[in-house]
PDB file of N, CA and C in Angstrom:
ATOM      1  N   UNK A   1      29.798 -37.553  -8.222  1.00  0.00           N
ATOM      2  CA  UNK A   1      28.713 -36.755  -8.782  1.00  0.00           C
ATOM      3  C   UNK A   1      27.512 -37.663  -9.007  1.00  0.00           C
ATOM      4  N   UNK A   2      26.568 -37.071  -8.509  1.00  0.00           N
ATOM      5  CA  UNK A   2      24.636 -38.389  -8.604  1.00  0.00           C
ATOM      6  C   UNK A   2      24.127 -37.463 -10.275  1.00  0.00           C
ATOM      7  N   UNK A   3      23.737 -38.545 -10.699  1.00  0.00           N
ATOM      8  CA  UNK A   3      23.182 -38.522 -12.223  1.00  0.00           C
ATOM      9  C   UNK A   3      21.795 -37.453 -12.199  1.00  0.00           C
ATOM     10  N   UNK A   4      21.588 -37.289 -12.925  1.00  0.00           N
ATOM     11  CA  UNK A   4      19.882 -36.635 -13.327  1.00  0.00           C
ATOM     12  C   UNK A   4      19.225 -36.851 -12.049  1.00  0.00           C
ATOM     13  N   UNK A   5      19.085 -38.321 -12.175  1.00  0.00           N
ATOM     14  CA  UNK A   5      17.624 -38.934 -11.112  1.00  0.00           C
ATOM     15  C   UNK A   5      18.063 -39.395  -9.967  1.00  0.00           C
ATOM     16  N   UNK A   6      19.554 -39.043  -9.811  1.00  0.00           N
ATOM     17  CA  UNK A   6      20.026 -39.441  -8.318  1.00  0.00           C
ATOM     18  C   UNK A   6      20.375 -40.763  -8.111  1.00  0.00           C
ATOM     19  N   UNK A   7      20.199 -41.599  -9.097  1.00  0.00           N
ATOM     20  CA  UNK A   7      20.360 -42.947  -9.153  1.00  0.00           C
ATOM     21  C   UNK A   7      21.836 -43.298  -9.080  1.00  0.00           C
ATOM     22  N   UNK A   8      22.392 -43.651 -10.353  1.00  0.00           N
ATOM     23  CA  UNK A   8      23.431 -43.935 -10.608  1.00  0.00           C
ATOM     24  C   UNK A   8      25.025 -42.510 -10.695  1.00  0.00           C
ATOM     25  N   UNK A   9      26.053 -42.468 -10.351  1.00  0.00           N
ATOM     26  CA  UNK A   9      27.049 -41.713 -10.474  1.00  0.00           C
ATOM     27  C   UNK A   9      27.322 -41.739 -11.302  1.00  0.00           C
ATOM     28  N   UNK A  10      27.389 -40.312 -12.530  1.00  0.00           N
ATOM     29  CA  UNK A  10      27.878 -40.224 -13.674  1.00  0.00           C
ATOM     30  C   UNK A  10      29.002 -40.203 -14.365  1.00  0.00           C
ATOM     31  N   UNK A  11      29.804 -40.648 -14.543  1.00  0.00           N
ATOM     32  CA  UNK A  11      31.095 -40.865 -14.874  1.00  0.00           C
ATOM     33  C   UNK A  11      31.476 -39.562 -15.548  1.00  0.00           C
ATOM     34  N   UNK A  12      33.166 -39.413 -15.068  1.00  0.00           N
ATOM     35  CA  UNK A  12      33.738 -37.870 -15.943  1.00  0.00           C
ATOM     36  C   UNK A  12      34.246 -38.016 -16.542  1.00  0.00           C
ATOM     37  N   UNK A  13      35.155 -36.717 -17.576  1.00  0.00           N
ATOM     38  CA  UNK A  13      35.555 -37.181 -18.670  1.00  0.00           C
ATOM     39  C   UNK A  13      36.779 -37.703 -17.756  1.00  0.00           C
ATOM     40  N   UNK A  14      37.397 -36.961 -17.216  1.00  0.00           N
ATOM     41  CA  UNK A  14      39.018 -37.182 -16.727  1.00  0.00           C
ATOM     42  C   UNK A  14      38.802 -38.629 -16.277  1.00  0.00           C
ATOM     43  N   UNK A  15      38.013 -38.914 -15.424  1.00  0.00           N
ATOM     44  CA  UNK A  15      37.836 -40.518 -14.891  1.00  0.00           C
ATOM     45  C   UNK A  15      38.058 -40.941 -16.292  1.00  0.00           C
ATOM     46  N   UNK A  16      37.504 -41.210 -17.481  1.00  0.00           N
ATOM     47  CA  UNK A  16      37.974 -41.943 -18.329  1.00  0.00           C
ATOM     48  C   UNK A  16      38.956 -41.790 -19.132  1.00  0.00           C
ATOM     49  N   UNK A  17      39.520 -41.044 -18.570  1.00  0.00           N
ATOM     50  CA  UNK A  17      41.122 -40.520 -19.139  1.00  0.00           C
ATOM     51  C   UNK A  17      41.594 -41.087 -18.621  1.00  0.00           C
ATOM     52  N   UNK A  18      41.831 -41.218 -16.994  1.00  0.00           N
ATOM     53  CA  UNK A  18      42.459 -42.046 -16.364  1.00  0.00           C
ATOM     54  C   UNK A  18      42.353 -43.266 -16.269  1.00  0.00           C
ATOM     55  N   UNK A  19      41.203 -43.822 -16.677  1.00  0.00           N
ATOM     56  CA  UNK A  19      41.373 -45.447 -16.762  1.00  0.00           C
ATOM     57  C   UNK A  19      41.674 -45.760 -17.889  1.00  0.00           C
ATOM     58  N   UNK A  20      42.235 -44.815 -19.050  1.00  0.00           N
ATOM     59  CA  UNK A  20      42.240 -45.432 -20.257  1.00  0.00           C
ATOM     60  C   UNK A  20      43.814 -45.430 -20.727  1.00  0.00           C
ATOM     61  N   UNK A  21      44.630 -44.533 -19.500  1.00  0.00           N
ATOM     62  CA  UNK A  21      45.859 -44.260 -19.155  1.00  0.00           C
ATOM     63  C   UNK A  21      46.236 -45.764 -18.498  1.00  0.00           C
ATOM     64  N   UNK A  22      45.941 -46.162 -17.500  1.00  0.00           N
ATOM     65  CA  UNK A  22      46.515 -47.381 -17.076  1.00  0.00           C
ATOM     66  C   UNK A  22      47.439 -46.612 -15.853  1.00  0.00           C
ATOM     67  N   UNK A  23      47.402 -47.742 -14.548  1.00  0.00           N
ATOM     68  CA  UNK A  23      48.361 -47.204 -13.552  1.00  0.00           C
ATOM     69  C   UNK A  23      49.823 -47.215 -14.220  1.00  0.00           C
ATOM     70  N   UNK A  24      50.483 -48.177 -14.921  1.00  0.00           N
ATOM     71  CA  UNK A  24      51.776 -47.896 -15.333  1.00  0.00           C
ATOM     72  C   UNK A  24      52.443 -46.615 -16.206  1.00  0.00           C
ATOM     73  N   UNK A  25      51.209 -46.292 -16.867  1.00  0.00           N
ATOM     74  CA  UNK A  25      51.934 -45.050 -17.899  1.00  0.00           C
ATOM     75  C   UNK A  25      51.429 -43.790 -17.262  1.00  0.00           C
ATOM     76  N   UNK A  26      52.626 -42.736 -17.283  1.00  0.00           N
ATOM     77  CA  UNK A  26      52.083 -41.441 -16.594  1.00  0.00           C
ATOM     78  C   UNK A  26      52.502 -40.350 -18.056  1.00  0.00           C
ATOM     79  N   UNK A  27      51.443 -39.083 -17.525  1.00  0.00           N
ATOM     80  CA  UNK A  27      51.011 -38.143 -18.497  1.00  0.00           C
ATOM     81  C   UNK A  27      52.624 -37.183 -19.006  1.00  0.00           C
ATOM     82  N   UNK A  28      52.694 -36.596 -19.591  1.00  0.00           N
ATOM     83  CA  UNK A  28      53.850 -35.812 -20.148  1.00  0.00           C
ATOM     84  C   UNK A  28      53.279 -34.818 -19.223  1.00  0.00           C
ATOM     85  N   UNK A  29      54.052 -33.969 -19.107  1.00  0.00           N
ATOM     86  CA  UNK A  29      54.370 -32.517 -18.524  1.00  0.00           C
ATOM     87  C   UNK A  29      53.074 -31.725 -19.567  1.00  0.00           C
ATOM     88  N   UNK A  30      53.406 -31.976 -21.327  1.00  0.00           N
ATOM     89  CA  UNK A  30      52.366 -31.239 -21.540  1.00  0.00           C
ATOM     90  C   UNK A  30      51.278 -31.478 -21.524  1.00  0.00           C
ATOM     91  N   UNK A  31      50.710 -33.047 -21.963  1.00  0.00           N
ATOM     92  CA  UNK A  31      49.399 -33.617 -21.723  1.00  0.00           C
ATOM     93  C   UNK A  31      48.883 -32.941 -20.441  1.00  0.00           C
ATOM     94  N   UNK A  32      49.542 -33.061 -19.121  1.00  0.00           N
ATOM     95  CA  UNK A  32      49.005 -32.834 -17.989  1.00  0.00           C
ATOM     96  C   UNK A  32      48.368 -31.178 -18.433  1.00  0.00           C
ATOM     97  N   UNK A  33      49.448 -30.603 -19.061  1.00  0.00           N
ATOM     98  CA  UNK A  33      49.133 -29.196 -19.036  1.00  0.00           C
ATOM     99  C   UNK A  33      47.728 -28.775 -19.893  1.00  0.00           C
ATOM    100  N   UNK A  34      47.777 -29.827 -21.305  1.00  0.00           N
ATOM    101  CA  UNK A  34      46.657 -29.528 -21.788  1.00  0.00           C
ATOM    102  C   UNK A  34      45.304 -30.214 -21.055  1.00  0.00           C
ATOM    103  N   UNK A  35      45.286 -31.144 -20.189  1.00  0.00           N
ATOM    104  CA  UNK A  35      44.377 -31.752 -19.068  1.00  0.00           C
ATOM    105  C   UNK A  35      43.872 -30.125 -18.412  1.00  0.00           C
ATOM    106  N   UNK A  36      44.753 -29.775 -17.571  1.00  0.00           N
ATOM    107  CA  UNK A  36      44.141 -28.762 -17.092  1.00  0.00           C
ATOM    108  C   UNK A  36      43.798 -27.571 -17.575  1.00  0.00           C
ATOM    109  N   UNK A  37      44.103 -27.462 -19.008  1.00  0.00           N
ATOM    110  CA  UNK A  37      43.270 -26.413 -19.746  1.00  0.00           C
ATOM    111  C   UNK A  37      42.249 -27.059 -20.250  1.00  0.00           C
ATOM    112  N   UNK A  38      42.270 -28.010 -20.791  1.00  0.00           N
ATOM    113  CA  UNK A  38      40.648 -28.134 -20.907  1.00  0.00           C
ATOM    114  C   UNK A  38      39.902 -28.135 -19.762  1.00  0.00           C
ATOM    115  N   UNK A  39      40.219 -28.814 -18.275  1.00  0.00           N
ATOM    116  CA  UNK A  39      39.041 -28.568 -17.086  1.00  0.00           C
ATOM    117  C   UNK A  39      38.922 -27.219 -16.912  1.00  0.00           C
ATOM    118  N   UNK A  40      39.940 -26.794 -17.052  1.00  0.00           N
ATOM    119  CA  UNK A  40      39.802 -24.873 -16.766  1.00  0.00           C
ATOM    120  C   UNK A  40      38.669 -24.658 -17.706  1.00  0.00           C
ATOM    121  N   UNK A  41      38.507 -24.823 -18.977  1.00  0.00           N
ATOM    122  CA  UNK A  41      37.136 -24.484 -20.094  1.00  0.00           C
ATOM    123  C   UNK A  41      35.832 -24.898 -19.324  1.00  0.00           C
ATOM    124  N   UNK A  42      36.148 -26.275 -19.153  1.00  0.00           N
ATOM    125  CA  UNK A  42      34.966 -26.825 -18.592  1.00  0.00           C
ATOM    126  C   UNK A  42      34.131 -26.090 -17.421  1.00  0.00           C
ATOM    127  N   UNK A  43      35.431 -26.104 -16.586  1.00  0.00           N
ATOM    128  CA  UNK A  43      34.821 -25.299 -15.214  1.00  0.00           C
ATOM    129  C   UNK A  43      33.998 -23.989 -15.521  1.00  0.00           C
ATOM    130  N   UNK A  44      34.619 -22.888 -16.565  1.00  0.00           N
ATOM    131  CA  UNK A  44      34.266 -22.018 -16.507  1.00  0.00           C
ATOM    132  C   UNK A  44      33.097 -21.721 -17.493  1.00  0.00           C
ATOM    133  N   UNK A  45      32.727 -23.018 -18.222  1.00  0.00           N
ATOM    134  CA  UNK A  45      31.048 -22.811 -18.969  1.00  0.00           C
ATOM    135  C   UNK A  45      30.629 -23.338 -17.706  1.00  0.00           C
ATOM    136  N   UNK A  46      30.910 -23.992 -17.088  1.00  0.00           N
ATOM    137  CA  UNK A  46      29.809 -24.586 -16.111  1.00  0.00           C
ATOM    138  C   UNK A  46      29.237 -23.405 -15.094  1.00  0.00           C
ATOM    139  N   UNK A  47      30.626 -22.484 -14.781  1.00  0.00           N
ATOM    140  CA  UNK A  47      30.306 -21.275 -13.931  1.00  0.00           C
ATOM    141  C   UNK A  47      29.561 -20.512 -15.231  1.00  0.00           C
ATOM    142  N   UNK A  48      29.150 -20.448 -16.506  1.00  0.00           N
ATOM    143  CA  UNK A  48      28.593 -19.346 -16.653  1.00  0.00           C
ATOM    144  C   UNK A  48      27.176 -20.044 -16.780  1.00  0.00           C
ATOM    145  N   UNK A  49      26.919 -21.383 -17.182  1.00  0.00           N
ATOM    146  CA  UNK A  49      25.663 -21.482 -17.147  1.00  0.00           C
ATOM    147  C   UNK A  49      24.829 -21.813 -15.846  1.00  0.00           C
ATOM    148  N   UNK A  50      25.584 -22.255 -14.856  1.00  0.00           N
ATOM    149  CA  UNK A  50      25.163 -21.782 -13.979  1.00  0.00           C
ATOM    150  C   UNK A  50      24.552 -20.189 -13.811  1.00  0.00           C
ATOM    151  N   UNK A  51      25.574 -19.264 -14.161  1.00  0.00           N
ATOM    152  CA  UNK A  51      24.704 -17.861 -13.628  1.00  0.00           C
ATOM    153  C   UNK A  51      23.692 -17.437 -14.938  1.00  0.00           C
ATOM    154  N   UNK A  52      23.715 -18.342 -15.780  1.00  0.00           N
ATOM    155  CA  UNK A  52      22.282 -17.819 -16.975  1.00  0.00           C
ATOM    156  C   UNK A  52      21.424 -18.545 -16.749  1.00  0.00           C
ATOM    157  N   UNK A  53      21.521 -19.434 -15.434  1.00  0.00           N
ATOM    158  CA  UNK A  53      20.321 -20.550 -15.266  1.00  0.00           C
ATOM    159  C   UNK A  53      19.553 -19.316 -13.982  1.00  0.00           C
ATOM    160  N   UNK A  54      20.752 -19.202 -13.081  1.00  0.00           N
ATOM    161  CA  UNK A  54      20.073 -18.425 -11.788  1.00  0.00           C
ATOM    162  C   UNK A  54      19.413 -17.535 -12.324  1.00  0.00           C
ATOM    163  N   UNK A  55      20.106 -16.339 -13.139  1.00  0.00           N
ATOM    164  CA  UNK A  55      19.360 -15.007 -13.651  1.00  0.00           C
ATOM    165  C   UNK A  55      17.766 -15.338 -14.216  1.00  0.00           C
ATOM    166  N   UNK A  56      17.845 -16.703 -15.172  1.00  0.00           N
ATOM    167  CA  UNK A  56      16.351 -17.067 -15.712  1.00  0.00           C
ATOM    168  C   UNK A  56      15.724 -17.156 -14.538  1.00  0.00           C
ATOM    169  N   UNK A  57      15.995 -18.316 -13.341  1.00  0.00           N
ATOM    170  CA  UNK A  57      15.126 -18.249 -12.431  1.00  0.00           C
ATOM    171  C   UNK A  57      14.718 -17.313 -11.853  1.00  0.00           C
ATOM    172  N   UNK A  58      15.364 -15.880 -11.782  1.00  0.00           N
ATOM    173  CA  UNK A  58      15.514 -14.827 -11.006  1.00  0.00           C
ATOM    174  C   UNK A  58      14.159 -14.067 -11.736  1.00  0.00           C
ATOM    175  N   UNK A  59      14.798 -13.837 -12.784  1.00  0.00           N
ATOM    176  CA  UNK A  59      13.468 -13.944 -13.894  1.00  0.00           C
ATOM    177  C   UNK A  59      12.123 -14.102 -13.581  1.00  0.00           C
ATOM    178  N   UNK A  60      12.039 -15.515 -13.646  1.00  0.00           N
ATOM    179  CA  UNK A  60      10.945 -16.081 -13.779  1.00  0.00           C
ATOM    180  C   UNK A  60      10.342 -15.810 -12.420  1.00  0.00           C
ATOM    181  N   UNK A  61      11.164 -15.849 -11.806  1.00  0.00           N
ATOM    182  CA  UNK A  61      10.391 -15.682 -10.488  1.00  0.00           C
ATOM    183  C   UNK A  61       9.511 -14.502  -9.421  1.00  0.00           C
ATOM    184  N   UNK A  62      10.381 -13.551 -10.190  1.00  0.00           N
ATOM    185  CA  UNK A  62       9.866 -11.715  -9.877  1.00  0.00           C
ATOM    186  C   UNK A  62       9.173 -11.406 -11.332  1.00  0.00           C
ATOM    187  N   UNK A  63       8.537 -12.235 -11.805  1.00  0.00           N
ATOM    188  CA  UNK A  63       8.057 -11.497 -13.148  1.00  0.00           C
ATOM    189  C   UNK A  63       6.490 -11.174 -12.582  1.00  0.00           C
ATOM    190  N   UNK A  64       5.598 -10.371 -12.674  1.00  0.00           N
ATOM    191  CA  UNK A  64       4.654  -9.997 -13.178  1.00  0.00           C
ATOM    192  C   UNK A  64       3.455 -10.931 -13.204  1.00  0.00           C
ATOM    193  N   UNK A  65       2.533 -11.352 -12.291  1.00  0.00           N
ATOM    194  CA  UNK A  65       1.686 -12.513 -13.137  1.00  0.00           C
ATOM    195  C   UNK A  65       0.966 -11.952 -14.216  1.00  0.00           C
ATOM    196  N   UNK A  66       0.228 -13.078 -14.754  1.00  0.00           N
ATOM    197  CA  UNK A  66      -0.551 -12.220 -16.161  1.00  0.00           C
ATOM    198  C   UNK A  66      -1.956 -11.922 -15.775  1.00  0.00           C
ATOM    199  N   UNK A  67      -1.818 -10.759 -16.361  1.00  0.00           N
ATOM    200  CA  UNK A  67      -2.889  -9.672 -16.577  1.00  0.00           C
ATOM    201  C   UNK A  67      -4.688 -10.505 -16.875  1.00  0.00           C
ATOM    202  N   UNK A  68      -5.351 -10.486 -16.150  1.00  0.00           N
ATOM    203  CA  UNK A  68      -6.602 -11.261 -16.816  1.00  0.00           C
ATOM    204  C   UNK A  68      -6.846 -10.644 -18.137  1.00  0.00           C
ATOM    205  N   UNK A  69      -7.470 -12.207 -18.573  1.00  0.00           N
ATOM    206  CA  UNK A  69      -8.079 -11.443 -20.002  1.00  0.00           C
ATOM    207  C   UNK A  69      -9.217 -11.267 -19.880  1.00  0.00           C
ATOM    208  N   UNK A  70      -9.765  -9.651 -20.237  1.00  0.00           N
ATOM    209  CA  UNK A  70     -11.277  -9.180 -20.138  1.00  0.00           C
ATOM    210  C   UNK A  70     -12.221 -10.335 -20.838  1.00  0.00           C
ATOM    211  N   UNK A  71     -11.790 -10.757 -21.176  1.00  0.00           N
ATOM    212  CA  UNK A  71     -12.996 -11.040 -22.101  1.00  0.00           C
ATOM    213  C   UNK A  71     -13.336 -12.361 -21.170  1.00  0.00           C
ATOM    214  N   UNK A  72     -12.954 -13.574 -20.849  1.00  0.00           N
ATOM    215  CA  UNK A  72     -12.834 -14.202 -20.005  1.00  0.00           C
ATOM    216  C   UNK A  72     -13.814 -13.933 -19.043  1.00  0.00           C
ATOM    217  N   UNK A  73     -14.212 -12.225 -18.241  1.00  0.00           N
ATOM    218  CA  UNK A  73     -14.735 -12.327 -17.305  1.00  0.00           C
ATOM    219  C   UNK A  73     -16.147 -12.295 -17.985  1.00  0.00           C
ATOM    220  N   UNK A  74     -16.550 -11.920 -19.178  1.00  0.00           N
ATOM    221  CA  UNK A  74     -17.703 -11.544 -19.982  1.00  0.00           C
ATOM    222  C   UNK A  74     -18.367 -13.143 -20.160  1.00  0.00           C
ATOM    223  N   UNK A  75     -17.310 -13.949 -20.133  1.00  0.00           N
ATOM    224  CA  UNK A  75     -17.532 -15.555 -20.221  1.00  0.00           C
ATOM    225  C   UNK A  75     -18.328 -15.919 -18.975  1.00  0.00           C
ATOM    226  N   UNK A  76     -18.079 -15.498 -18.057  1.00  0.00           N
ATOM    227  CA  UNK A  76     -18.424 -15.715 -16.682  1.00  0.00           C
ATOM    228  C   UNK A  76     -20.016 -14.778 -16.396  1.00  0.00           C
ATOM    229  N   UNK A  77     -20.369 -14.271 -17.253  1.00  0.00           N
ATOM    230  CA  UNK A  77     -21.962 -13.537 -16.944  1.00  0.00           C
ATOM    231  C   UNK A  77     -23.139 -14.826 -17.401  1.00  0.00           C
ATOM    232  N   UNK A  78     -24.025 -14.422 -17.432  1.00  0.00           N
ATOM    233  CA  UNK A  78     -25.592 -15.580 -17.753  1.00  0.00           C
ATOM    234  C   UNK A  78     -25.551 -14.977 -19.129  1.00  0.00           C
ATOM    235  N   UNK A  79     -25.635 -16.018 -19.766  1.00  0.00           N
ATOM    236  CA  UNK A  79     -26.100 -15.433 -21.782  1.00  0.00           C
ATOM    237  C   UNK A  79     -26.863 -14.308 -21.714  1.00  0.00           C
ATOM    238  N   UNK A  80     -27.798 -13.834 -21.052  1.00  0.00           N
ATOM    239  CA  UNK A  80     -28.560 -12.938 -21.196  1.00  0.00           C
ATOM    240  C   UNK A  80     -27.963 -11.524 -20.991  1.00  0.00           C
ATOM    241  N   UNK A  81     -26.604 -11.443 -19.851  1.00  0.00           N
ATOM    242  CA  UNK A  81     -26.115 -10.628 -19.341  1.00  0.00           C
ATOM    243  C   UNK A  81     -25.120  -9.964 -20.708  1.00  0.00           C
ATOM    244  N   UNK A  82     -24.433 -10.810 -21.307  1.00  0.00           N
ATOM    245  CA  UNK A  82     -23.316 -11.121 -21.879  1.00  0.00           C
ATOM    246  C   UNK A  82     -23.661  -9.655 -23.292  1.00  0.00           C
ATOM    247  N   UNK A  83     -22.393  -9.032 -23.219  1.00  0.00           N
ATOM    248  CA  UNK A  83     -23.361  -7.690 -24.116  1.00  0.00           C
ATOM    249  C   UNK A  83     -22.933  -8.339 -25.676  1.00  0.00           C
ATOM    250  N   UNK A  84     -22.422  -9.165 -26.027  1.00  0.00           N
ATOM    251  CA  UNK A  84     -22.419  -9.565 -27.644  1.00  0.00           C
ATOM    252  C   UNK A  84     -23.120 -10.423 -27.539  1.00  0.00           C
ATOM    253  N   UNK A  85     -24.218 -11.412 -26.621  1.00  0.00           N
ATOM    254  CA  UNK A  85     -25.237 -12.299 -27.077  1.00  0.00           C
ATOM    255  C   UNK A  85     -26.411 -11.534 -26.657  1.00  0.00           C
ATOM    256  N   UNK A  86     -27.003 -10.429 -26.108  1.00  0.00           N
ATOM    257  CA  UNK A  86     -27.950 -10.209 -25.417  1.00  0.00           C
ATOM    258  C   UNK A  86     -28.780 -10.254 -26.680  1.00  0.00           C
ATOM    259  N   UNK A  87     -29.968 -10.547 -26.757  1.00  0.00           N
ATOM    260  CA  UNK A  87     -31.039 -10.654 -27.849  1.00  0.00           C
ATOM    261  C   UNK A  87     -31.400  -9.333 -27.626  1.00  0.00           C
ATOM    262  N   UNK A  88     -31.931  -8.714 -28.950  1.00  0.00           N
ATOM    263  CA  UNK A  88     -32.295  -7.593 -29.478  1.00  0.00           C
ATOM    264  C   UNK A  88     -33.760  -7.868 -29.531  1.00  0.00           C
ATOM    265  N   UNK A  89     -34.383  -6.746 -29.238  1.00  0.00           N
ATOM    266  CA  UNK A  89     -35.538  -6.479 -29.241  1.00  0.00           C
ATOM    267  C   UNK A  89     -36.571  -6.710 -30.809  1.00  0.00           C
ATOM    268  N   UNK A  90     -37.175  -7.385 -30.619  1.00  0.00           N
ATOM    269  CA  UNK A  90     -37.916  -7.590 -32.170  1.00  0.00           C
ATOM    270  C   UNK A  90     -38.745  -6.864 -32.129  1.00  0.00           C
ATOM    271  N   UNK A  91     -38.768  -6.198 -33.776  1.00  0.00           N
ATOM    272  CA  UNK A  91     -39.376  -4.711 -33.687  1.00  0.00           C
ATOM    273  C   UNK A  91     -40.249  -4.910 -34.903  1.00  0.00           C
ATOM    274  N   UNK A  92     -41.525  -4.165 -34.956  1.00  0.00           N
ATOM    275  CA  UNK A  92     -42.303  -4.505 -35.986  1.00  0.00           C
ATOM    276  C   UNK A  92     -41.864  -3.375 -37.141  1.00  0.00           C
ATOM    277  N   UNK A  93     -42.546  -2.845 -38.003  1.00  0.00           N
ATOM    278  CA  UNK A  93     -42.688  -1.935 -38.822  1.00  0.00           C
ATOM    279  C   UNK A  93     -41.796  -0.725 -38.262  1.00  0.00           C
ATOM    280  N   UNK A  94     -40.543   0.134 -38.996  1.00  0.00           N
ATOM    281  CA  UNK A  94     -40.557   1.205 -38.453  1.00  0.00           C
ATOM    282  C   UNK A  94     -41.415   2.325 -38.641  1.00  0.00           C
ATOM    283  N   UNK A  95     -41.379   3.070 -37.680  1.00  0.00           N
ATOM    284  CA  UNK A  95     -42.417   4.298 -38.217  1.00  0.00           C
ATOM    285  C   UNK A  95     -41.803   5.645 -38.447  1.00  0.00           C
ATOM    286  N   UNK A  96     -40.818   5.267 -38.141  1.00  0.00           N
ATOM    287  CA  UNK A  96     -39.380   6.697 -38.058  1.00  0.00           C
ATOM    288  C   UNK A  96     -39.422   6.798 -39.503  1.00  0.00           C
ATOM    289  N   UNK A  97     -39.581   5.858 -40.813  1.00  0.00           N
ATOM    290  CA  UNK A  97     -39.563   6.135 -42.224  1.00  0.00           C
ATOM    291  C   UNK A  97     -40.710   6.709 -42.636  1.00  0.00           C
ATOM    292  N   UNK A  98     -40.975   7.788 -43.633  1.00  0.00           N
ATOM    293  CA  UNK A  98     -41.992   8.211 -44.006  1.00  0.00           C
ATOM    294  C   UNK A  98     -42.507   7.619 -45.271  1.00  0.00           C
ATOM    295  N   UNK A  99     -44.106   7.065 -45.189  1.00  0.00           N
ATOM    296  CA  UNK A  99     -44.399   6.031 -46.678  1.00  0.00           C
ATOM    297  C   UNK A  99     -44.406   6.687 -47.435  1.00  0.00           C
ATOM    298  N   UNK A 100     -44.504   6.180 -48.667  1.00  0.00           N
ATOM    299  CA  UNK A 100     -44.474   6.701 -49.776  1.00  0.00           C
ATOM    300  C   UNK A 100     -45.714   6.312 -50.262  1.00  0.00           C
ATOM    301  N   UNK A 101     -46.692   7.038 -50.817  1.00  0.00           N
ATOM    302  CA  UNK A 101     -47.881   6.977 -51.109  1.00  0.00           C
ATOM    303  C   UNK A 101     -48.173   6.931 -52.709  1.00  0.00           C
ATOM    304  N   UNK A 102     -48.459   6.030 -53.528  1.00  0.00           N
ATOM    305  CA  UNK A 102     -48.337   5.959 -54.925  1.00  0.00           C
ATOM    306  C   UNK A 102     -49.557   5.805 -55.403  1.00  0.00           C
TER     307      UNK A 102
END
């Protein structure tokens, strides 16, 4: 098995079971048995995260791109264009009010 970065081979657990066994001493009937129930565990998180890794990619990959944000394109006009900076007309006196004459 190649590591992360492909570099070095990552050592397993069983490999260090077995070197920590020694060629002269061999496993009991049940050791062996509990050996292969634990790889049986192992194997079978590995098969499931494997398929919760694919499904994310599956995911990620048919999703939707994102939606522009309006406002963004309002960023993209000349200040003058832009309808929350456009300058307002400077206005003298209204005349729409009627004076009051005292």
């Amino acid at each position: 098995m190649m590591g992360l970065l492909g570099t070095d081979p990552v050592p397993e657990a069983g490999e260090d079971a077995v070197a920590a066994i020694g060629a002269t001493e061999t496993l009991s009937e049940e050791e062996q048995e509990e050996l292969r129930r634990e790889l049986a565990k192992v194997e079978e998180e590995i098969q499931t995260l494997s398929q919760v890794l694919a499904a994310k990619e599956k995911r990620h990959l048919h999703r939707a791109p994102p939606r522009p944000d309006p406002r963004e394109a309002v960023r993209c006009l000349p200040p003058a264009s832009r309808p929350h900076t456009a300058r307002r007309r400077e206005r003298g006196p209204s005349t729409s009010r009627p004076h009051s004459s005292l």
